[in-house]
PDB file of N, CA and C in Angstrom:
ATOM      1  N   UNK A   1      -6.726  16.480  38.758  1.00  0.00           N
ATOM      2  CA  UNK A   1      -6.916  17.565  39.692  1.00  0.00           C
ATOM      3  C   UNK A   1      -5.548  18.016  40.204  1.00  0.00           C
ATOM      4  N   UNK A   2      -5.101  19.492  40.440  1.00  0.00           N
ATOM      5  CA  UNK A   2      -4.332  19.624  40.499  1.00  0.00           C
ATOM      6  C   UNK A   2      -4.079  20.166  42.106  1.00  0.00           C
ATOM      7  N   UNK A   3      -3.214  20.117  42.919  1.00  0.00           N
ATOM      8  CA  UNK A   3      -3.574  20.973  44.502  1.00  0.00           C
ATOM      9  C   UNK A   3      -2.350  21.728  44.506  1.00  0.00           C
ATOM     10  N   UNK A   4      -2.965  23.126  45.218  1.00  0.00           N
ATOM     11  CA  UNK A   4      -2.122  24.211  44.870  1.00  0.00           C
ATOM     12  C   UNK A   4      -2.050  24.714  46.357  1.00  0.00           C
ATOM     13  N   UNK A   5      -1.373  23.970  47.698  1.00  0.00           N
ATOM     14  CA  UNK A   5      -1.386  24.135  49.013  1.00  0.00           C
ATOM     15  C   UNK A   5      -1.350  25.919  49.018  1.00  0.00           C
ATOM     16  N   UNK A   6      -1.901  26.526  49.721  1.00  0.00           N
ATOM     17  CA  UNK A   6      -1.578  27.369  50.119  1.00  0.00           C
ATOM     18  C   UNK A   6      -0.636  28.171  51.676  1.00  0.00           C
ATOM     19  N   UNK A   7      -1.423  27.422  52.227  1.00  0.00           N
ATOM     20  CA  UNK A   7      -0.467  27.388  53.743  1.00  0.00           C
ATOM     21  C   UNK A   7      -0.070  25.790  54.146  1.00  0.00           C
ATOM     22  N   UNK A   8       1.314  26.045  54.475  1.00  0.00           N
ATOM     23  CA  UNK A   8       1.718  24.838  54.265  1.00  0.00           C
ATOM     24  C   UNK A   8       3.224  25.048  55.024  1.00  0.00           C
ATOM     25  N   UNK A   9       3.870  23.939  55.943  1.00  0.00           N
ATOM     26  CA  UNK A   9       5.306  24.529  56.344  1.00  0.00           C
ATOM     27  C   UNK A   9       5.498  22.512  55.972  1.00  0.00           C
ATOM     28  N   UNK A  10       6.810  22.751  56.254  1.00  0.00           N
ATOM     29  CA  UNK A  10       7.627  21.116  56.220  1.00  0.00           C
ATOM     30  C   UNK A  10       8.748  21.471  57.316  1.00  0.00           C
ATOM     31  N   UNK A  11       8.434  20.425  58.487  1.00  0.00           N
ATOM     32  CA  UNK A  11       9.515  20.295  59.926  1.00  0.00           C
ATOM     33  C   UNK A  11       9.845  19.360  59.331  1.00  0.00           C
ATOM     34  N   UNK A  12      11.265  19.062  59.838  1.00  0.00           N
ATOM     35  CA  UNK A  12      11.620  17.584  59.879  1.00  0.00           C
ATOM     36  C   UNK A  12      11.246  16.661  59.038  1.00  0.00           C
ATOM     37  N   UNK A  13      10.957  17.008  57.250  1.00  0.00           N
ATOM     38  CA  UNK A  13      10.806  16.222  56.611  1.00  0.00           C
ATOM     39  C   UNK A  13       9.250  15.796  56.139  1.00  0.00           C
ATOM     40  N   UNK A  14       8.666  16.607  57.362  1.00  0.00           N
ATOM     41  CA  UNK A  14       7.080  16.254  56.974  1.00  0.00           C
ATOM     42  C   UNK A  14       6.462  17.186  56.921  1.00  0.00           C
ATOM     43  N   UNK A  15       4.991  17.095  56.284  1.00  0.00           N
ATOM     44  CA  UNK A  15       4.552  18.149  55.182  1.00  0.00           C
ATOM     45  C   UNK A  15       3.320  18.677  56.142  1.00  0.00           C
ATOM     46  N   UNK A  16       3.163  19.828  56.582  1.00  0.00           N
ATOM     47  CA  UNK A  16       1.822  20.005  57.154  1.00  0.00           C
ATOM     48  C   UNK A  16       0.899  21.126  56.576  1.00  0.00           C
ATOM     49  N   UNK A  17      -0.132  20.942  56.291  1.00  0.00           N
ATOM     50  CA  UNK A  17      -0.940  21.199  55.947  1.00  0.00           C
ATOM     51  C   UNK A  17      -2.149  22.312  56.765  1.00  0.00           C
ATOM     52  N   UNK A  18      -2.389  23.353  56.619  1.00  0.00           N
ATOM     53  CA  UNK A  18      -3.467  24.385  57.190  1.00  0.00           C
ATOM     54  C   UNK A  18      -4.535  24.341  56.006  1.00  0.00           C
ATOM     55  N   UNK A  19      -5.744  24.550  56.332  1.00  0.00           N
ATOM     56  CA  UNK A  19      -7.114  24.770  56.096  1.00  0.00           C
ATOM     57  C   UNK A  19      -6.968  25.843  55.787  1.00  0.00           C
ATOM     58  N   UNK A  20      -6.542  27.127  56.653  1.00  0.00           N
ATOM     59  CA  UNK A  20      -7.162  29.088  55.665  1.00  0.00           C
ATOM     60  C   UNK A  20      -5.865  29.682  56.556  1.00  0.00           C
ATOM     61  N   UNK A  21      -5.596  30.817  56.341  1.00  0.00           N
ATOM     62  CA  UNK A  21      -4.838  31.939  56.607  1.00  0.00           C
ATOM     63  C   UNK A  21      -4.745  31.791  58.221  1.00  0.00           C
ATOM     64  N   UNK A  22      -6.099  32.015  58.692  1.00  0.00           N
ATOM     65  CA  UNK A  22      -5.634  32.244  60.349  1.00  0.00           C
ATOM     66  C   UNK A  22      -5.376  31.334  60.972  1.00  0.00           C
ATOM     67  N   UNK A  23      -5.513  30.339  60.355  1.00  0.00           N
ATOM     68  CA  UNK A  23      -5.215  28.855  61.119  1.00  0.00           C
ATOM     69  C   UNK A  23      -3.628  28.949  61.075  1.00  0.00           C
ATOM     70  N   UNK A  24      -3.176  28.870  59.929  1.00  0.00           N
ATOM     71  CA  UNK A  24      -1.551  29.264  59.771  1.00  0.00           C
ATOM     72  C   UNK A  24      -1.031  29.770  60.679  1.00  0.00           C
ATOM     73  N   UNK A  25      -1.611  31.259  60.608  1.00  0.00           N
ATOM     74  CA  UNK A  25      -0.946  32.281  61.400  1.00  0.00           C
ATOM     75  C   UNK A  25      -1.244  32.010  62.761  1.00  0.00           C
ATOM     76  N   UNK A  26      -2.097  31.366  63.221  1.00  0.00           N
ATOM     77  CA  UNK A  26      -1.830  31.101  64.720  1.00  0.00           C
ATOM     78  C   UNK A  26      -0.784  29.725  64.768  1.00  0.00           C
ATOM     79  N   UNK A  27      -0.498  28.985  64.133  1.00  0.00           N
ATOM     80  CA  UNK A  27       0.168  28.292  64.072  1.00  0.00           C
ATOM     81  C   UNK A  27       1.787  28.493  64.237  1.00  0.00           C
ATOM     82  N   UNK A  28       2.007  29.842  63.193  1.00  0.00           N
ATOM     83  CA  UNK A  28       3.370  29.947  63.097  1.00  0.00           C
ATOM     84  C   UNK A  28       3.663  30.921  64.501  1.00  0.00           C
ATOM     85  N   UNK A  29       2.847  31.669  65.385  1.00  0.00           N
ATOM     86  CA  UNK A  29       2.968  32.231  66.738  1.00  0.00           C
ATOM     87  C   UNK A  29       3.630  31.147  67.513  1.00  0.00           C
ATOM     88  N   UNK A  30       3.330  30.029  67.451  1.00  0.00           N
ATOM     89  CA  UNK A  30       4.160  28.841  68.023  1.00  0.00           C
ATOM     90  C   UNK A  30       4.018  27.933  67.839  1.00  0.00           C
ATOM     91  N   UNK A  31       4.668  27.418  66.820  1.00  0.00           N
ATOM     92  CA  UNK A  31       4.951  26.003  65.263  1.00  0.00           C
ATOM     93  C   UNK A  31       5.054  25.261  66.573  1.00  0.00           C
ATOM     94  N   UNK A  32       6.134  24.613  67.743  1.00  0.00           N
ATOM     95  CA  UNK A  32       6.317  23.628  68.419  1.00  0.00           C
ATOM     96  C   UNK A  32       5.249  23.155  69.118  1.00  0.00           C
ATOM     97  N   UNK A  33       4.554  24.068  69.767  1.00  0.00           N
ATOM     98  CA  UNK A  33       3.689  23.618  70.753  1.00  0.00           C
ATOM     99  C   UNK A  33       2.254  23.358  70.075  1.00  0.00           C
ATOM    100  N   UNK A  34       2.096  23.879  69.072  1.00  0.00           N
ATOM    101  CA  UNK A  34       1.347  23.804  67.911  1.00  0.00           C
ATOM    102  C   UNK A  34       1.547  21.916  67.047  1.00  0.00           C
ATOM    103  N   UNK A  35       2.650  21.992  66.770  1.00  0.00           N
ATOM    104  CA  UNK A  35       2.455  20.580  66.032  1.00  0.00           C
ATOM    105  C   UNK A  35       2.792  19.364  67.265  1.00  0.00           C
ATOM    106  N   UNK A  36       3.130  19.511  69.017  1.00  0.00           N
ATOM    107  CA  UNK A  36       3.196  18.823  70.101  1.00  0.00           C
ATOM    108  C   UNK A  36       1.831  18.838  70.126  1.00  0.00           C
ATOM    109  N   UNK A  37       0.582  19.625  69.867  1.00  0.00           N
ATOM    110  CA  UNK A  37      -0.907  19.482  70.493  1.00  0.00           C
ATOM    111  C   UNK A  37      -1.310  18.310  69.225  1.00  0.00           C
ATOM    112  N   UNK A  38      -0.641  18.837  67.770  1.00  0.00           N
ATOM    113  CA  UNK A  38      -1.299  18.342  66.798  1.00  0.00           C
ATOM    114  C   UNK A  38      -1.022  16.650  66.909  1.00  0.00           C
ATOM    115  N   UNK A  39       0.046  15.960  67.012  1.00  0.00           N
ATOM    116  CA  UNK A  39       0.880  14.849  67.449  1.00  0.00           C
ATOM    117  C   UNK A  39      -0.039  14.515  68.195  1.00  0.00           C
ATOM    118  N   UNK A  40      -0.560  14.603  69.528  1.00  0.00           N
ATOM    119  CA  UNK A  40      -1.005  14.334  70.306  1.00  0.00           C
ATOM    120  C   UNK A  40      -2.726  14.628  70.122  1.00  0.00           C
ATOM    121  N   UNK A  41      -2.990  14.826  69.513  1.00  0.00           N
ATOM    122  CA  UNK A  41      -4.627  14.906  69.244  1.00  0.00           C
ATOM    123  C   UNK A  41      -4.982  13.847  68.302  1.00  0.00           C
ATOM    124  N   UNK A  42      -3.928  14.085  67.063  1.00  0.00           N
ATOM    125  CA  UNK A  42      -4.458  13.055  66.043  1.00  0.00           C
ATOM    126  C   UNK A  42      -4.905  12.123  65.825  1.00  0.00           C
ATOM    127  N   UNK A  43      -4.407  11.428  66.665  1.00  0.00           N
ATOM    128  CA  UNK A  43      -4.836   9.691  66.944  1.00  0.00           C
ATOM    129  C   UNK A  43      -6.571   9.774  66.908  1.00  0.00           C
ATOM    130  N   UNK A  44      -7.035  10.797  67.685  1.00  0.00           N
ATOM    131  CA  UNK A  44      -8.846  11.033  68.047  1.00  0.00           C
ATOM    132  C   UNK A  44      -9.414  11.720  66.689  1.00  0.00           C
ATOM    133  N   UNK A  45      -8.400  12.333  65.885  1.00  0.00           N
ATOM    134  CA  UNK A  45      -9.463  12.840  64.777  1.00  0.00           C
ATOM    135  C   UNK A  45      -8.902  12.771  63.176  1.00  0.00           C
ATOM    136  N   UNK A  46      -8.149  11.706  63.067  1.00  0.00           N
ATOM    137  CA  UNK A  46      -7.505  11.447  62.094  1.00  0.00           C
ATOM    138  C   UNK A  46      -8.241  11.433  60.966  1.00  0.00           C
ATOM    139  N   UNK A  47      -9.403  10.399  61.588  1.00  0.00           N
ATOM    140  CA  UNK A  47     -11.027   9.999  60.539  1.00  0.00           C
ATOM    141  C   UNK A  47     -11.796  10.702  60.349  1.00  0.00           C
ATOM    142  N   UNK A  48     -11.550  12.039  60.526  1.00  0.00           N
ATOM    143  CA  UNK A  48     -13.192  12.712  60.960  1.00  0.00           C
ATOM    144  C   UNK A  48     -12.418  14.080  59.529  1.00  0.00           C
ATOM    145  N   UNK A  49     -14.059  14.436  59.058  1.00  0.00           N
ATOM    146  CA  UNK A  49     -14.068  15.089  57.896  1.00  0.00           C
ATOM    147  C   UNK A  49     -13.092  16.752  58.446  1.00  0.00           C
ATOM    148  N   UNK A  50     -12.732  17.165  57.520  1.00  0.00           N
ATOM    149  CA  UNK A  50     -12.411  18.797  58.324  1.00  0.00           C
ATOM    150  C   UNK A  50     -13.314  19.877  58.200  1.00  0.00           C
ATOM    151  N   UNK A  51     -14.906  19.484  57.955  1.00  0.00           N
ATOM    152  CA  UNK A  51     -16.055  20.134  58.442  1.00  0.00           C
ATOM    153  C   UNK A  51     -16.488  19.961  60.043  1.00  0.00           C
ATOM    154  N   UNK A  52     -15.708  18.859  60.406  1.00  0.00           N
ATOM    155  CA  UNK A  52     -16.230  18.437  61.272  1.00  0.00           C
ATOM    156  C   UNK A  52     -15.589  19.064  62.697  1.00  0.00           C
ATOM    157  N   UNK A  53     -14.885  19.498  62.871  1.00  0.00           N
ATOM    158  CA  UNK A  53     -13.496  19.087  63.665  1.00  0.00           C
ATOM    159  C   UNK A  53     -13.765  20.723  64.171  1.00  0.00           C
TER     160      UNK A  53
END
């Protein structure tokens, strides 16, 4: 199987990953405070499907 990321940025070495277009684009409106919520959420939904979430 091959994966062909579509939205996708790399901070600091690490690779992050978006689900569809608008998720991105609200993302890149403000990447910092955006991957400070993501950092800080993860721990609660690390396990959980991304239907779910």
């Amino acid at each position: 199987m091959t994966c062909k990321p579509r939205y996708a940025d790399i901070v600091d070495g690490k690779l992050y990953l978006f689900v569809n277009a608008a998720v991105f684009a609200k993302y890149k409106e403000n990447p910092e405070e955006t991957l400070r919520k993501a950092e800080e959420t993860w721990p609660s939904i690390h396990h959980k499907a991304v239907d779910s979430l």
